[in-house]
N, C-alpha and C. Protein backbone atom coordinates (compact mmCIF):
# COMPACT_ATOMS: atom_id res chain seq x y z
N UNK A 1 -82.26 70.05 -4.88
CA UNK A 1 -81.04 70.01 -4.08
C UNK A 1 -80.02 69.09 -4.73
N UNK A 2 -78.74 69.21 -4.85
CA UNK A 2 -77.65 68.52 -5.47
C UNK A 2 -77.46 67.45 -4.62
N UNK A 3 -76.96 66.43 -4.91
CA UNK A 3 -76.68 65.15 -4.36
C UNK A 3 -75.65 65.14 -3.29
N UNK A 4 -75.75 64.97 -2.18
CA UNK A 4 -74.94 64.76 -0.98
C UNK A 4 -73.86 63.49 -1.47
N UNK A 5 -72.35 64.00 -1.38
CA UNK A 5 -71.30 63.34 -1.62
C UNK A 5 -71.03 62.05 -0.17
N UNK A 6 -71.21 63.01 0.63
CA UNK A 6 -70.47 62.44 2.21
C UNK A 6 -71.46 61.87 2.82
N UNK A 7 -72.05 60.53 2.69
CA UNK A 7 -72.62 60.16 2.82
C UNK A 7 -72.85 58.62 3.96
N UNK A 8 -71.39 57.74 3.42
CA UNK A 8 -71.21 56.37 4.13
C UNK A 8 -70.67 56.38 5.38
N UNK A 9 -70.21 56.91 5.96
CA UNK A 9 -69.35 57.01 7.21
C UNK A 9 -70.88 58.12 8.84
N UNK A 10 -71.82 57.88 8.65
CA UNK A 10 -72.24 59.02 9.35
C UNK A 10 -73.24 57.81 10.37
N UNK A 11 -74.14 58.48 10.95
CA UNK A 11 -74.94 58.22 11.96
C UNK A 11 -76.34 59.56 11.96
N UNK A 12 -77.72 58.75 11.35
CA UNK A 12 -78.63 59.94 11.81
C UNK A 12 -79.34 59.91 12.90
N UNK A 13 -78.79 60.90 13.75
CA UNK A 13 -79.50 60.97 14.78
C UNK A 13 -80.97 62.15 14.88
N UNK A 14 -81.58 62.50 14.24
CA UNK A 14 -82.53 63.20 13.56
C UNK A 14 -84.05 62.18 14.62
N UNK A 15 -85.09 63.70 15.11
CA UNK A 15 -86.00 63.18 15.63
C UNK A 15 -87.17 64.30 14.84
N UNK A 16 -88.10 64.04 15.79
CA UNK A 16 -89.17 65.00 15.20
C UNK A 16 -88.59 66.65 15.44
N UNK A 17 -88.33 66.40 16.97
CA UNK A 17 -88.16 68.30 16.82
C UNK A 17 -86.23 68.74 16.47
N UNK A 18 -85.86 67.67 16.03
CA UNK A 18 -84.76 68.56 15.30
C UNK A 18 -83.90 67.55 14.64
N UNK A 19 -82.99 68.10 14.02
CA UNK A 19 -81.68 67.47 13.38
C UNK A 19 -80.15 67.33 14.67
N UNK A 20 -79.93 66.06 13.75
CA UNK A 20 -78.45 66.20 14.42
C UNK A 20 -77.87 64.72 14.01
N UNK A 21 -75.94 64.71 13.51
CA UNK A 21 -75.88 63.58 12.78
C UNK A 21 -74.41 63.62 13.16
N UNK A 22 -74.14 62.16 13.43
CA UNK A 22 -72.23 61.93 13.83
C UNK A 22 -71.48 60.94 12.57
N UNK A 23 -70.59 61.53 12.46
CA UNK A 23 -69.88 61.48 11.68
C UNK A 23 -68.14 60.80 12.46
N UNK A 24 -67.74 59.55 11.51
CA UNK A 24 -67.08 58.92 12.46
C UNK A 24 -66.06 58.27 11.22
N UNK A 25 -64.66 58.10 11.54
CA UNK A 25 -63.46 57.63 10.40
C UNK A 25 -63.46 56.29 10.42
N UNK A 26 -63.13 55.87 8.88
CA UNK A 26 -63.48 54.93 8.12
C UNK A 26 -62.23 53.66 9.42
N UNK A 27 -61.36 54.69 9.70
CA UNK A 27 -59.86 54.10 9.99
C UNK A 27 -60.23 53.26 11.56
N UNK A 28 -60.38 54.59 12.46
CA UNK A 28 -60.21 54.47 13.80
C UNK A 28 -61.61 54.89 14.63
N UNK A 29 -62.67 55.40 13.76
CA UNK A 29 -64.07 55.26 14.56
C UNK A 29 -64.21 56.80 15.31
N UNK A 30 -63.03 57.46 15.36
CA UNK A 30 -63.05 58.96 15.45
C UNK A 30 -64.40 59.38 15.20
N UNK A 31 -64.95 60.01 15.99
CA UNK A 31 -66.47 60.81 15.66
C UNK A 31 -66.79 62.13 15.70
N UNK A 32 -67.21 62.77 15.42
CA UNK A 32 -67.66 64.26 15.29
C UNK A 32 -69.09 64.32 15.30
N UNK A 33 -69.85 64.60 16.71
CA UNK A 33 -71.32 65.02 16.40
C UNK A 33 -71.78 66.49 16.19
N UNK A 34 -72.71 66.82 15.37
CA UNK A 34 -72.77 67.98 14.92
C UNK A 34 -73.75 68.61 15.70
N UNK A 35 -74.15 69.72 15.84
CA UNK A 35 -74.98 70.69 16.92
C UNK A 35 -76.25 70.47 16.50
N UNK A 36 -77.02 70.40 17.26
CA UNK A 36 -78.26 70.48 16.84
C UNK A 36 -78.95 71.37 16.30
N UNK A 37 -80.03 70.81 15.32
CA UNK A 37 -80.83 72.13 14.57
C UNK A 37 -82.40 71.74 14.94
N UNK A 38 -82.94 72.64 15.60
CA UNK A 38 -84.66 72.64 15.77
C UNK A 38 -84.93 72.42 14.40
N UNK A 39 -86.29 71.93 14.29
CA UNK A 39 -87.42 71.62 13.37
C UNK A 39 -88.51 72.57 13.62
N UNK A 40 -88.20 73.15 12.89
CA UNK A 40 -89.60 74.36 12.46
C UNK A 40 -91.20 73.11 12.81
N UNK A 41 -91.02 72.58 12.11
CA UNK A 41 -92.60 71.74 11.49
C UNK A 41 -92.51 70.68 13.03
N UNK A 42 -91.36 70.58 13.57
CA UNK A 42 -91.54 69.66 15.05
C UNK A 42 -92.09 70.20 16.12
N UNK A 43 -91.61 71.73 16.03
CA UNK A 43 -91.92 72.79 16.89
C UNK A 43 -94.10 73.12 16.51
N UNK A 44 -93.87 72.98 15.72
CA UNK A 44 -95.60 73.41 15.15
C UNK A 44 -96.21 72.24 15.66
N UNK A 45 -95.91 71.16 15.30
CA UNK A 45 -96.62 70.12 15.57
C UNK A 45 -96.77 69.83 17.29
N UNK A 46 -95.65 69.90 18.23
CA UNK A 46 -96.14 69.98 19.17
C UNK A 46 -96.98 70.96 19.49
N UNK A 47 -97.07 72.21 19.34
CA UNK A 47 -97.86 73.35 19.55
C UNK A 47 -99.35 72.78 19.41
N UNK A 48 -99.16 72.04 18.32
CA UNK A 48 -100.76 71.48 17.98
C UNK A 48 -101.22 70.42 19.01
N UNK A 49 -100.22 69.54 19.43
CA UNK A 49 -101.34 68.75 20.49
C UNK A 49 -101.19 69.15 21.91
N UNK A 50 -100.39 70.27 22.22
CA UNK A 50 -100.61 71.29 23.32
C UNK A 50 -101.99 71.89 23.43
N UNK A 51 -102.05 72.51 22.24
CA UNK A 51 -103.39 73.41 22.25
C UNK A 51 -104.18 72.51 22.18
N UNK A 52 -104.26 71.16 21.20
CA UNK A 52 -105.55 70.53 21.21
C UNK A 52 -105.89 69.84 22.74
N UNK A 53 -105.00 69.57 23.70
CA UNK A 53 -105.16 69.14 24.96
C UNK A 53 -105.61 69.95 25.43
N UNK A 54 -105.54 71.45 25.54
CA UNK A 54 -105.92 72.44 26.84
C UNK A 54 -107.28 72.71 26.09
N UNK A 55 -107.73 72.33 24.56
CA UNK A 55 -109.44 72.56 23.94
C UNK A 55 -109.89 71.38 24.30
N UNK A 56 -109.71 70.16 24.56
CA UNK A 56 -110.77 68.97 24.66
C UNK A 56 -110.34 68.48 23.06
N UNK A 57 -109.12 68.74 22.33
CA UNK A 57 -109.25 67.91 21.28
C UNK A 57 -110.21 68.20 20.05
N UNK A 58 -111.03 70.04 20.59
CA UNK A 58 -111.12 70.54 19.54
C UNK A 58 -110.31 71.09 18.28
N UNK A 59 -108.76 70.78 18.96
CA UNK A 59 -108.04 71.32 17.52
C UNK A 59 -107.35 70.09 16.76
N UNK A 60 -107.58 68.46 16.63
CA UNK A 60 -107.26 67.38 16.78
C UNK A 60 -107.35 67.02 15.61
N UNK A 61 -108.11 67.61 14.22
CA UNK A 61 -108.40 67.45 13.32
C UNK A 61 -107.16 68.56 12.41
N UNK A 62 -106.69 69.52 12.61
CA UNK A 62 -106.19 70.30 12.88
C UNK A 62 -104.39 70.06 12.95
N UNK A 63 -104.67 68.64 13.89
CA UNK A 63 -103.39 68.24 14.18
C UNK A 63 -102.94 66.94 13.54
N UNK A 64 -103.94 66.46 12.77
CA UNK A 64 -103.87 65.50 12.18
C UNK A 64 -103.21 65.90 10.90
N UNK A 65 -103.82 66.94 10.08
CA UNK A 65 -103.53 68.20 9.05
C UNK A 65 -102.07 68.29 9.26
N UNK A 66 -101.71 68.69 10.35
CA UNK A 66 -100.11 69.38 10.52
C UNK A 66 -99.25 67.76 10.45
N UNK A 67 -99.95 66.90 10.96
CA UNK A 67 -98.96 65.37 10.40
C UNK A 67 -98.82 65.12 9.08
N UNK A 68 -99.35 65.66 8.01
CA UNK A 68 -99.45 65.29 6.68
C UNK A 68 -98.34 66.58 5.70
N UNK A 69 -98.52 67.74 6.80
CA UNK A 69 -97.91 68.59 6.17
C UNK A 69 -96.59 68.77 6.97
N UNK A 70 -96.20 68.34 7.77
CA UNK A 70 -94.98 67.90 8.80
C UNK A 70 -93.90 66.52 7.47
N UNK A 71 -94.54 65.87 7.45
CA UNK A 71 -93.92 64.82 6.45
C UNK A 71 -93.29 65.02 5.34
N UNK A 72 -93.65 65.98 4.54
CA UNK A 72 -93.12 66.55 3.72
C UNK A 72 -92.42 67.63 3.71
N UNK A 73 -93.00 68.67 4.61
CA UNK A 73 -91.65 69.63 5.06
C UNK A 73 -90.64 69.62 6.10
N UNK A 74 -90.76 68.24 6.90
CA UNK A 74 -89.98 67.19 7.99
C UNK A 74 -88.91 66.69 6.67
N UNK A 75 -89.02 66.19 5.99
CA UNK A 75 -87.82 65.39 4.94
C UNK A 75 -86.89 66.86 4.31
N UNK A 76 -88.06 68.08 3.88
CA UNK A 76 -87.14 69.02 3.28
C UNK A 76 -85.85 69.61 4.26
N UNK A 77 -86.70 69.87 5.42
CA UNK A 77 -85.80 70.35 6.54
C UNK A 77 -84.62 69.21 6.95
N UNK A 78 -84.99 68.12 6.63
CA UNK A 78 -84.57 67.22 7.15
C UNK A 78 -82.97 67.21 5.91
N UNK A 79 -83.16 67.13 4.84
CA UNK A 79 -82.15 67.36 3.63
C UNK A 79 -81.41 68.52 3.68
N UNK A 80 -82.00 69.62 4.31
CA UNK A 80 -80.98 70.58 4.27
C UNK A 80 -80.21 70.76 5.42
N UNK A 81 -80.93 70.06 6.53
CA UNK A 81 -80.10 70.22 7.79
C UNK A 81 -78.57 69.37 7.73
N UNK A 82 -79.69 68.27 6.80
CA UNK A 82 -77.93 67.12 6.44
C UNK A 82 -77.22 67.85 5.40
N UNK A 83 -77.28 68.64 4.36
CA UNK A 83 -76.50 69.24 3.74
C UNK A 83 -75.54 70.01 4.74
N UNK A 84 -75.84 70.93 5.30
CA UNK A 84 -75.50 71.46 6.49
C UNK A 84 -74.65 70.83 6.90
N UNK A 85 -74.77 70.07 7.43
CA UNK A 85 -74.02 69.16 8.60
C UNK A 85 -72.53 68.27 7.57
N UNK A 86 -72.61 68.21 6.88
CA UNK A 86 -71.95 67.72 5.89
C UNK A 86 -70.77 68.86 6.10
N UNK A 87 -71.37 69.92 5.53
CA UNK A 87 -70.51 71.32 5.13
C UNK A 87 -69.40 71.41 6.58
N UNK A 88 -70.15 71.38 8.05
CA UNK A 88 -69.47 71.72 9.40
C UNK A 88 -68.53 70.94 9.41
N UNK A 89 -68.26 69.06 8.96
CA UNK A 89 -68.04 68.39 9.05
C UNK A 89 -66.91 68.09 8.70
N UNK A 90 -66.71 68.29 7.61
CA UNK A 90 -65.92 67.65 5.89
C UNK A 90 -64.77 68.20 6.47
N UNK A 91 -64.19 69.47 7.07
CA UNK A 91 -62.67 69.86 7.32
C UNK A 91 -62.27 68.94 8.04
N UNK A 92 -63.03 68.13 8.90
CA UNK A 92 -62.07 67.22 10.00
C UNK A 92 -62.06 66.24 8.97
N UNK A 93 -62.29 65.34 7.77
CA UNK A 93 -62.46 63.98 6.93
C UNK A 93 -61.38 64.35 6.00
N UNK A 94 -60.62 63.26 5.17
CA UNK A 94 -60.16 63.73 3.78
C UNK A 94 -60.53 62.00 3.23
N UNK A 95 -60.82 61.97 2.02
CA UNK A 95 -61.32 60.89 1.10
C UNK A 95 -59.58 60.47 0.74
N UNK A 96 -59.28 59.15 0.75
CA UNK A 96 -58.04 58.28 0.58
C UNK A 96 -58.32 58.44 -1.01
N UNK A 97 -57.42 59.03 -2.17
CA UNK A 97 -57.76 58.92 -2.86
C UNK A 97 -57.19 57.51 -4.16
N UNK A 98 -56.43 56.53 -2.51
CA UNK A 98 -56.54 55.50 -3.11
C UNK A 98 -57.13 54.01 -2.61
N UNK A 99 -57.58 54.20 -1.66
CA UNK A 99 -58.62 53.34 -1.34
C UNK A 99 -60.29 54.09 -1.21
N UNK A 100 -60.28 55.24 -0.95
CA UNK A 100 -61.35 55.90 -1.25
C UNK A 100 -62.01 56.12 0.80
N UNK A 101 -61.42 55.90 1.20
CA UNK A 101 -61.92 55.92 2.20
C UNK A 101 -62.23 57.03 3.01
N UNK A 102 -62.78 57.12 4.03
CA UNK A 102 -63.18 58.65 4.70
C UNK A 102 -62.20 58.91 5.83
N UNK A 103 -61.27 59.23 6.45
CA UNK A 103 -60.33 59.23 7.73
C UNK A 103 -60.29 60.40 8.01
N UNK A 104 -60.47 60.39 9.69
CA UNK A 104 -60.12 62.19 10.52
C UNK A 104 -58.72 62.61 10.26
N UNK A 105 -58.73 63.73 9.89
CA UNK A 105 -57.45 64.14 9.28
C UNK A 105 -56.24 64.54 10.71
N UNK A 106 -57.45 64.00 11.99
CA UNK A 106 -56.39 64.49 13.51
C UNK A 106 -55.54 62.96 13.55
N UNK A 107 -55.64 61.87 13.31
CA UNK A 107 -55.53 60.94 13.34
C UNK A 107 -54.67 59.85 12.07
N UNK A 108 -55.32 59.74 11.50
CA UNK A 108 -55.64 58.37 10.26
C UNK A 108 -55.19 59.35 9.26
N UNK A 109 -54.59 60.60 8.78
CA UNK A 109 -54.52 61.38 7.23
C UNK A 109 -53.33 61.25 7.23
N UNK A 110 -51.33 61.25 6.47
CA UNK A 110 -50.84 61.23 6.24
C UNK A 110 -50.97 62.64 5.53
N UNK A 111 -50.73 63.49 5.66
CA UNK A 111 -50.65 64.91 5.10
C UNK A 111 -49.50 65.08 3.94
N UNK A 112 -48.67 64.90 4.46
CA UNK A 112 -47.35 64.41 3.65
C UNK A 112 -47.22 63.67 2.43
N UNK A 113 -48.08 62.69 2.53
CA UNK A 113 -48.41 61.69 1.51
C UNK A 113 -49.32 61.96 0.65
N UNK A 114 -50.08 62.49 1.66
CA UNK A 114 -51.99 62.91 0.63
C UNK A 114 -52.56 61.44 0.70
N UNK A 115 -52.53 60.40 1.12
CA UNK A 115 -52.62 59.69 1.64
C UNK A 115 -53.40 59.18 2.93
N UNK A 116 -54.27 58.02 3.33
CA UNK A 116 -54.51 57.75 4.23
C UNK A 116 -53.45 56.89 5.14
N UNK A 117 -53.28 56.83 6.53
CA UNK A 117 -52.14 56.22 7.30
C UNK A 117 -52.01 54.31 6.89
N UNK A 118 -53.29 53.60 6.29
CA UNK A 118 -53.34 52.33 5.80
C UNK A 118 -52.50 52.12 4.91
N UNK A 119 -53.13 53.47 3.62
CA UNK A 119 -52.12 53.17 2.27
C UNK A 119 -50.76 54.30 2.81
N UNK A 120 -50.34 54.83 3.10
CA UNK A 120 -49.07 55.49 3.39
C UNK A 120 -48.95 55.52 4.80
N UNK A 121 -48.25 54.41 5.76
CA UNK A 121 -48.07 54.79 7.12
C UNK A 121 -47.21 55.63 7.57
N UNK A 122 -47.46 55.90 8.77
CA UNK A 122 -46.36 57.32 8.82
C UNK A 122 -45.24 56.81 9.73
N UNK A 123 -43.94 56.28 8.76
CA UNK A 123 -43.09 55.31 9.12
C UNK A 123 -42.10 55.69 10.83
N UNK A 124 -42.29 56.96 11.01
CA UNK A 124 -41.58 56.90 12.60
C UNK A 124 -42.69 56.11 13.17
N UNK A 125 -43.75 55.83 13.38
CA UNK A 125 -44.48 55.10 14.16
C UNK A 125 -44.14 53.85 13.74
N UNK A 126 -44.23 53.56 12.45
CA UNK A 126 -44.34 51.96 11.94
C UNK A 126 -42.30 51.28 12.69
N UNK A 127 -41.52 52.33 12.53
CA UNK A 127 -40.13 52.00 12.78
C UNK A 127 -40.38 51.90 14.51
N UNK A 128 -40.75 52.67 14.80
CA UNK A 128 -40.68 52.76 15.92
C UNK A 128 -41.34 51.06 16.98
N UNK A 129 -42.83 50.58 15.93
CA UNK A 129 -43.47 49.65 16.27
C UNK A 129 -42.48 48.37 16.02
N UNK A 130 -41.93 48.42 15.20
CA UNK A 130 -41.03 47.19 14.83
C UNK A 130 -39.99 47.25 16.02
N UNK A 131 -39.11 48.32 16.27
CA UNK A 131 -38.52 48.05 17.31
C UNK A 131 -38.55 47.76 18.48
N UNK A 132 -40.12 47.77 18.55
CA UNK A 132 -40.52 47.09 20.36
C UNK A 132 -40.70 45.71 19.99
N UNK A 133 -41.17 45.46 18.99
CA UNK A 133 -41.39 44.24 18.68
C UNK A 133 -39.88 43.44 19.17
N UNK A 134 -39.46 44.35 18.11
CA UNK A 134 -37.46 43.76 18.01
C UNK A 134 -37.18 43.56 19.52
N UNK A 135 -37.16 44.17 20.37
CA UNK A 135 -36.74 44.41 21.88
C UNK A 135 -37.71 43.25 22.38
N UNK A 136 -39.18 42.69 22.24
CA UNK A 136 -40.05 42.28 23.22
C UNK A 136 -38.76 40.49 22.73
N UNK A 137 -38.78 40.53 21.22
CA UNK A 137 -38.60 39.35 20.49
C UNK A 137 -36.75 39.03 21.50
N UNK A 138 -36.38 40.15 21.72
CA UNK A 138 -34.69 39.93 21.86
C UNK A 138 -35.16 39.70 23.21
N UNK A 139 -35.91 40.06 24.09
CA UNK A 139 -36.05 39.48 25.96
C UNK A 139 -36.20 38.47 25.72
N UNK A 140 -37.08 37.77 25.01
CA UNK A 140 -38.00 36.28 25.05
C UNK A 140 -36.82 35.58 25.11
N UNK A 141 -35.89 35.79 23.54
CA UNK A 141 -34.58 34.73 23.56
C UNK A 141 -33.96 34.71 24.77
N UNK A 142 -33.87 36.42 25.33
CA UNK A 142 -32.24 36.31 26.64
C UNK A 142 -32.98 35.71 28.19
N UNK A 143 -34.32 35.71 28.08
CA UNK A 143 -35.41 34.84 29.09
C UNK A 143 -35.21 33.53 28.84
N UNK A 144 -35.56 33.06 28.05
CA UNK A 144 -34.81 31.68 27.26
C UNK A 144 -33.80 31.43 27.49
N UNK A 145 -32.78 32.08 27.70
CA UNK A 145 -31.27 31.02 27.60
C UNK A 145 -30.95 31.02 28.99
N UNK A 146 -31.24 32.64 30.11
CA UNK A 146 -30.94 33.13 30.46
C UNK A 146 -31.86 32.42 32.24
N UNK A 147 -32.95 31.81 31.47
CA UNK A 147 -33.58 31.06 32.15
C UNK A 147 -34.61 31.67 33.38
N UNK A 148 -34.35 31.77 34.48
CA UNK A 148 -34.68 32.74 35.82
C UNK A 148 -34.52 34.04 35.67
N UNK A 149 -33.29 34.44 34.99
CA UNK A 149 -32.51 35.90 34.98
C UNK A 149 -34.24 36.62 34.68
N UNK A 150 -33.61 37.53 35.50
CA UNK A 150 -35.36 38.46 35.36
C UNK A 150 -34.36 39.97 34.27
N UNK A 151 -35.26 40.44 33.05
CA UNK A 151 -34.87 41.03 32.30
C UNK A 151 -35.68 42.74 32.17
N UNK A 152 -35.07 43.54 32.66
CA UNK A 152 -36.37 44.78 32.74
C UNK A 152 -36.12 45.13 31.97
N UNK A 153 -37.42 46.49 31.67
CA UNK A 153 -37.74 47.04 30.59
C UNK A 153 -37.09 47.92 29.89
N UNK A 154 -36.17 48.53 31.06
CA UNK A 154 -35.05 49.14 30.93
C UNK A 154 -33.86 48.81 29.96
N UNK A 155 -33.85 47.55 29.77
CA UNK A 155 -32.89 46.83 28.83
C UNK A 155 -33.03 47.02 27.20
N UNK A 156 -34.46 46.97 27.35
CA UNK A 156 -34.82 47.29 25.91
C UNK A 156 -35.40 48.33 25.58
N UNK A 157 -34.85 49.63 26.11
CA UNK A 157 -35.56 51.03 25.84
C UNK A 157 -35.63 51.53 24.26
N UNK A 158 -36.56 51.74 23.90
CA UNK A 158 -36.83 52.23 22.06
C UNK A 158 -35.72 53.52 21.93
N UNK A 159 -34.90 53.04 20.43
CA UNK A 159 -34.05 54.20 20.23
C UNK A 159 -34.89 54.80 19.04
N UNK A 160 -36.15 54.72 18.63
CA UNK A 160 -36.30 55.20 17.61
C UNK A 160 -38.05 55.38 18.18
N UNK A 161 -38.52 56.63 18.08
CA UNK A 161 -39.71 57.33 18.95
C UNK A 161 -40.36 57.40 17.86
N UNK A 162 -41.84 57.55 18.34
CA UNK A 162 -43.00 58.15 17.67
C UNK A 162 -43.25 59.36 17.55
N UNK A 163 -42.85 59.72 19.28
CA UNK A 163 -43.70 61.08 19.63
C UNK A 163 -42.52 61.18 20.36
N UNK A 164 -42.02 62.45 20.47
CA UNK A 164 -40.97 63.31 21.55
C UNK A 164 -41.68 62.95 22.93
N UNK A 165 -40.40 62.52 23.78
CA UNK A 165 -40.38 61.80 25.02
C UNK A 165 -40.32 63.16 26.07
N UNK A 166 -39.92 64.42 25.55
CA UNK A 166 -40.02 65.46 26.26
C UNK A 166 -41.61 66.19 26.36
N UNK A 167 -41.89 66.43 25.13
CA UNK A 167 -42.75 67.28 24.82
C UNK A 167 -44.57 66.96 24.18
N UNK A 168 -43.98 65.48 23.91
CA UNK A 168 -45.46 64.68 23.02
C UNK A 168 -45.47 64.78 22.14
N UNK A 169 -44.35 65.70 20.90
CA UNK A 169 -44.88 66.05 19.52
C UNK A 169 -44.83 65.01 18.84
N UNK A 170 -45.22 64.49 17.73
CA UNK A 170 -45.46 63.57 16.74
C UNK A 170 -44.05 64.20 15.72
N UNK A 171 -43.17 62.70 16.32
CA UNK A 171 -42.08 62.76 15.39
C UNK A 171 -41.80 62.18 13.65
N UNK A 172 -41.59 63.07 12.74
CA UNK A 172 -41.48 62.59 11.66
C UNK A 172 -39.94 62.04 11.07
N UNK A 173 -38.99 62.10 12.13
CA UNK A 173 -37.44 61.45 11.45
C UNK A 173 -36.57 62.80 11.95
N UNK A 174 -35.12 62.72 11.76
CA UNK A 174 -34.50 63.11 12.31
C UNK A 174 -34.16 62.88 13.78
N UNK A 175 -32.77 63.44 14.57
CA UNK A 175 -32.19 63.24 15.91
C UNK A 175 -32.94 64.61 16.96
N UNK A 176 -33.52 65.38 16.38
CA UNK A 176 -34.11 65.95 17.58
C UNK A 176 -35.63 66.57 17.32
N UNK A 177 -36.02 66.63 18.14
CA UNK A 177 -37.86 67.21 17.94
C UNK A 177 -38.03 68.13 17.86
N UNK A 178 -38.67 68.88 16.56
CA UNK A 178 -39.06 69.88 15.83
C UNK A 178 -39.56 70.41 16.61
N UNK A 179 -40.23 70.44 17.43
CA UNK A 179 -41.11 71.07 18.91
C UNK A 179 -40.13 71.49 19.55
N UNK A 180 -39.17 71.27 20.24
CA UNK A 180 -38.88 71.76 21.45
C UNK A 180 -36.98 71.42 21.36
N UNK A 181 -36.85 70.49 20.05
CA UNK A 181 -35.53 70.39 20.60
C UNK A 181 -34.73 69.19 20.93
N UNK A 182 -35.92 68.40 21.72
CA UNK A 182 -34.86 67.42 22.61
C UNK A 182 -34.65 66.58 21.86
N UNK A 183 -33.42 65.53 22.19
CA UNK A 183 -32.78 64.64 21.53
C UNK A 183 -33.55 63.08 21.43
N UNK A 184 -34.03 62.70 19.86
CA UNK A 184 -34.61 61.35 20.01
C UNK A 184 -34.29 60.16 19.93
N UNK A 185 -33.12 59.98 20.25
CA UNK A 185 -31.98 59.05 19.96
C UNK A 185 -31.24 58.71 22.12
N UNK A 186 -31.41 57.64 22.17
CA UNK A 186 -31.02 57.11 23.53
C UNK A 186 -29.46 57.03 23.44
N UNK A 187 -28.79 57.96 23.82
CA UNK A 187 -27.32 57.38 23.84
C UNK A 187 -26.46 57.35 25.10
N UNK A 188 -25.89 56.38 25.70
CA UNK A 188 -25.15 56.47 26.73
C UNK A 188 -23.29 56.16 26.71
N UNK A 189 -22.86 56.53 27.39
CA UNK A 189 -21.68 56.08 27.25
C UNK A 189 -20.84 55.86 28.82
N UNK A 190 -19.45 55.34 28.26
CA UNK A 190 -19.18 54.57 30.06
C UNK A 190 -18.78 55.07 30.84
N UNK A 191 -19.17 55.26 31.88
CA UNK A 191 -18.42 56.01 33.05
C UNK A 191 -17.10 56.12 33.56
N UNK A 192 -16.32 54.64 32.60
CA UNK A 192 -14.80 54.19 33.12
C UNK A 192 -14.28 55.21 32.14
N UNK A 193 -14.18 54.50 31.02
CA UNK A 193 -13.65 55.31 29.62
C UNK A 193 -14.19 55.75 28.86
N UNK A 194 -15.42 56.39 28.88
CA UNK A 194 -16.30 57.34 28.39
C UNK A 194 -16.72 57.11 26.92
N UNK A 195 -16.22 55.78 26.45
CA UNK A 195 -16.91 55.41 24.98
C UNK A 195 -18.33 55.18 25.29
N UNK A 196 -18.35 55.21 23.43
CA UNK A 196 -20.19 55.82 23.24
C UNK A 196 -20.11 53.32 23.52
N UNK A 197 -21.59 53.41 24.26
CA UNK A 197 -22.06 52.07 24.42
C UNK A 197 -23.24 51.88 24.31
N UNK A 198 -24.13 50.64 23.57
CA UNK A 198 -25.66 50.72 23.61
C UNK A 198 -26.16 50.87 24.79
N UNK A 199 -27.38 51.11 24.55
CA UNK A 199 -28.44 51.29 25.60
C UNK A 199 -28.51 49.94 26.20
N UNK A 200 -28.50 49.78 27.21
CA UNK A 200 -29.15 48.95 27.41
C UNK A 200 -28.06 47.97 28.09
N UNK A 201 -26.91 48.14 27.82
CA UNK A 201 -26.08 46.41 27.85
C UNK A 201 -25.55 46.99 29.53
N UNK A 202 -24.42 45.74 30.10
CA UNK A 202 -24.51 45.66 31.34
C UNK A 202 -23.15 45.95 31.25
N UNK A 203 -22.22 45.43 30.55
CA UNK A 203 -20.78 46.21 30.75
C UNK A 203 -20.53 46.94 29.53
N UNK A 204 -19.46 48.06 29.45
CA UNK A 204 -18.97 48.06 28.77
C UNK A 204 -18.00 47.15 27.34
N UNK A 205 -18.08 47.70 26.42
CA UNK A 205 -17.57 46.43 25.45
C UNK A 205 -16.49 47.08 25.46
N UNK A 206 -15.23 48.17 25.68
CA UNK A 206 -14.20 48.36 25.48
C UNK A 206 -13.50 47.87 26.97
N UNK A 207 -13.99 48.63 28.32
CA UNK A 207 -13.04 48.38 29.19
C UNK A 207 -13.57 47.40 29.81
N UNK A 208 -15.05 46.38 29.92
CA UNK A 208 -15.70 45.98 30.92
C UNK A 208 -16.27 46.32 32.36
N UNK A 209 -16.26 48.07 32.15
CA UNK A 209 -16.53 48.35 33.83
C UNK A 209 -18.53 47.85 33.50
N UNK A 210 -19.15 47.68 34.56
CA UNK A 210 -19.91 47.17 34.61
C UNK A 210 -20.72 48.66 34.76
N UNK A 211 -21.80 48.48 34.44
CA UNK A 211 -23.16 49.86 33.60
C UNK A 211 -24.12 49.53 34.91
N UNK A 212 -24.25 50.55 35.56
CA UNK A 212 -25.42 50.94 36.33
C UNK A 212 -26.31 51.15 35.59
């Protein structure tokens, strides 16, 4: 048998009467367990201390025999079931081919990049993460000066998304979502004199009417 590549990332869950093995990303712990496969030689071997129970243990010698020959065709079965399982497996994994790592390609793969999401992040998320940061960092100060003033969340709504706020799709850049359309960009403007104004602020900066 040729040498099993996919090897570091798994879990054997393998008993006497069958195979079965999970497979889990290097990144985020993502798992995939694979279906189970009976054991020919697990299946025989119980048969043997079935029958030797309903003889008095006349077939016990018999069953001792099938443990010796179970061991060795237990490991063969046992190698091909993991070859197997490898094969079902491998479409959900791709190997980082610069850190080398194993990642679910639903998750942790950068497709775009060829890339894993560690060594190439997939920057609408990473932009997107900085700007809450930016927003949590800009309350703290206006809590700070601002003292009591209670500051909602509303103030600091993200203009720059991960995922479409309509639909859930996983946004890669641009002003509207490849899914469905909608616009990913927060824009408001004033009710007095209808200039474009950030999100978020309390009056207007041209006329001062005050922002519901």
């Amino acid at each position: 048998m040729a040498l099993i590549k996919f090897v570091r990332n798994y879990n054997d869950e393998s008993t006497e009467r069958g195979f079965q093995f999970e497979f889990y990303c290097d990144r985020c712990g993502t798992g995939y367990r694979t279906s189970f496969r009976p054991s020919a030689t697990g299946i025989a071997r119980e048969a043997l201390d079935v029958a030797g129970g309903l003889l008095g243990g006349i077939l016990g010698r018999a069953s001792d025999v099938g443990d010796r020959v179970h061991s060795a065709a237990w490991e063969r079965a046992h190698d091909a079931a993991f070859a197997q399982a490898v094969e079902e497996v491998k479409p959900n994994f791709r190997q980082c081919p610069r850190c080398s790592a194993w990642v679910c390609v639903e998750q942790c793969w950068n497709q775009k990049r060829g890339l894993c999401k560690d060594c190439a992040p997939d920057l609408a998320v990473e932009m997107s993460a900085m700007q809450a940061e930016a927003a949590i960092e800009a309350a703290r100060e206006v809590a700070h000066v601002a003292g009591s003033e209670k500051v909602s969340a509303q103030d600091f709504d993200a203009v720059i998304v991960a995922r479409c706020p309509r639909c859930g799709a996983p946004v890669s850049g641009g002003k509207f979502c490849a899914e469905c359309g909608a616009p990913l960009t927060a824009e408001k403007f004033c009710t007095e004199c209808g200039s474009k104004i950030p999100a978020g602020v309390k009056f207007c900066p041209e006329c001062g009417k005050p922002q519901g």
